[in-house]
Protein backbone atom coordinates (compact mmCIF):
# COMPACT_ATOMS: atom_id res chain seq x y z
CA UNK A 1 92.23 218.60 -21.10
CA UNK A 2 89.57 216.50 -20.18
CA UNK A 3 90.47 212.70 -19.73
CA UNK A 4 87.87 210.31 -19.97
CA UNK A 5 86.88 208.20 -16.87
CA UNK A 6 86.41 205.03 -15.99
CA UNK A 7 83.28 203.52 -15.28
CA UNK A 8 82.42 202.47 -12.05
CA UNK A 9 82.43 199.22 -12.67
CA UNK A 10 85.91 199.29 -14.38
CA UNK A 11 87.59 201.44 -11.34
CA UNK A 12 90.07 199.09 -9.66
CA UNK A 13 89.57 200.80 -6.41
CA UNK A 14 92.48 198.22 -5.18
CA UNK A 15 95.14 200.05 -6.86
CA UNK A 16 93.46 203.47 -5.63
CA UNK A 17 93.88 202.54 -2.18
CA UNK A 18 97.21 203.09 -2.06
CA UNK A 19 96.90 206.46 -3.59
CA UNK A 20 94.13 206.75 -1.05
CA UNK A 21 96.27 206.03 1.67
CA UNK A 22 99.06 208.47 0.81
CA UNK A 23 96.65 211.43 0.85
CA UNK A 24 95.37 210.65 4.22
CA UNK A 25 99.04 210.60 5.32
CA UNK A 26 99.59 214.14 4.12
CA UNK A 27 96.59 214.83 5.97
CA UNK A 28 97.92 213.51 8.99
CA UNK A 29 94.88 211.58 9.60
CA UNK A 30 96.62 208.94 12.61
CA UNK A 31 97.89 204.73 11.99
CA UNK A 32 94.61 203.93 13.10
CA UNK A 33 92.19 205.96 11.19
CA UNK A 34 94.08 205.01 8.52
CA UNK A 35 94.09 201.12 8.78
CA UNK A 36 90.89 201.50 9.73
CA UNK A 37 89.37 203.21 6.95
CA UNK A 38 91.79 200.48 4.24
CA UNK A 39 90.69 197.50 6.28
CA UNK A 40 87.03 198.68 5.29
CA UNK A 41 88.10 199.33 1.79
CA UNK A 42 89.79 195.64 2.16
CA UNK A 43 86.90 194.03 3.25
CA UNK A 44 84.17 195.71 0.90
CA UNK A 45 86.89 194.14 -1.94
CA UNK A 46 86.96 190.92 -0.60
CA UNK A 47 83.46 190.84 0.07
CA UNK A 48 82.49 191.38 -3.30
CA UNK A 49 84.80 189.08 -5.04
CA UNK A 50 83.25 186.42 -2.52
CA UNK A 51 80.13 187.13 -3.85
CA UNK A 52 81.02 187.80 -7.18
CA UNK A 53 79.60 191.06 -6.90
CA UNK A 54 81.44 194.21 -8.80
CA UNK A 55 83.35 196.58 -6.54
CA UNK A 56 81.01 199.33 -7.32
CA UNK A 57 80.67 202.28 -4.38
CA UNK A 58 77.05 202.93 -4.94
CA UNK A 59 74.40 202.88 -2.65
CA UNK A 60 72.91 199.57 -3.30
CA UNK A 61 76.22 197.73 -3.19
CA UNK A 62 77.28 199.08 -0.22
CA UNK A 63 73.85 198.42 1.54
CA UNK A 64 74.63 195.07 0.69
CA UNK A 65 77.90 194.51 2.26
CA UNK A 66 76.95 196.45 5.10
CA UNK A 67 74.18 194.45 5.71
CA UNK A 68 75.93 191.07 5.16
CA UNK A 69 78.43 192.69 8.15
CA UNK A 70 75.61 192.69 10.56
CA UNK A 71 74.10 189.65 8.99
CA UNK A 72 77.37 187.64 10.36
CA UNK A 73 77.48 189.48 13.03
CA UNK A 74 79.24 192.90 13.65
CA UNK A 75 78.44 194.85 16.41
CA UNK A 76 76.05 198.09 14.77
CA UNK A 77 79.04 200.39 15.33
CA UNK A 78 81.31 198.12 13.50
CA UNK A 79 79.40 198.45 10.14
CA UNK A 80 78.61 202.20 10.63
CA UNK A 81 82.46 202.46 10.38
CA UNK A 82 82.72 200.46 7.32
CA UNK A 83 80.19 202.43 5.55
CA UNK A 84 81.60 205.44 6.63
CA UNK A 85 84.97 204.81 5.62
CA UNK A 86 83.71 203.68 2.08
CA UNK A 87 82.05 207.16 1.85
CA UNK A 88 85.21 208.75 2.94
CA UNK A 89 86.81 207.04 -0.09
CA UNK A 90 84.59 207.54 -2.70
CA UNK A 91 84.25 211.38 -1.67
CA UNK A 92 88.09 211.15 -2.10
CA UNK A 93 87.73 209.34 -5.87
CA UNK A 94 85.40 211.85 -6.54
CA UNK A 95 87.90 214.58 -5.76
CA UNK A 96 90.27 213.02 -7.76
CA UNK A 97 88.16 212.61 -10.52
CA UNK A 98 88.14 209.15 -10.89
CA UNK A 99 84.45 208.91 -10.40
């Protein structure tokens, strides 16, 4: 059966991250990869409601909070992790078939 799925815009990645969480557990990923990949998740949330932005994971939205990062100031390694970590989760929603 095919279920029908959201659209990106409707995705409440918030609730997914726990989901996401649990399957890097069973993947034994370590603590730290893990809170580091949800803080990114976390931030990329909260950065969007700030700018009352949807929490869309597609290129141009992610540019954007990436770049605000290094506009306030992360260090260039900082934001590479944050974009890679939103990657890692929407290759993950894209497993799952949520997107």
């Amino acid at each position: 059966m095919n279920r029908s799925q959201p659209s990106a815009s409707t995705l409440d990645l918030a609730s997914l991250l726990e989901s996401w969480q649990v399957h890097l557990r069973a993947e034994r990923k370590s603590p730290n990869t893990i809170s580091i990949y949800s803080t990114a998740v976390r931030q990329f949330l909260a950065w969007a409601k700030r700018n009352d932005r949807p929490a869309v994971l597609d290129r141009a939205t992610v540019n954007a909070f990436v770049a605000n990062l290094l506009e306030r100031g992360a260090e260039p390694m900082t934001a590479l992790n944050r974009q890679f970590s939103l990657r890692r989760f929407s290759a993950w929603l894209r497993e799952e078939d949520e997107i």
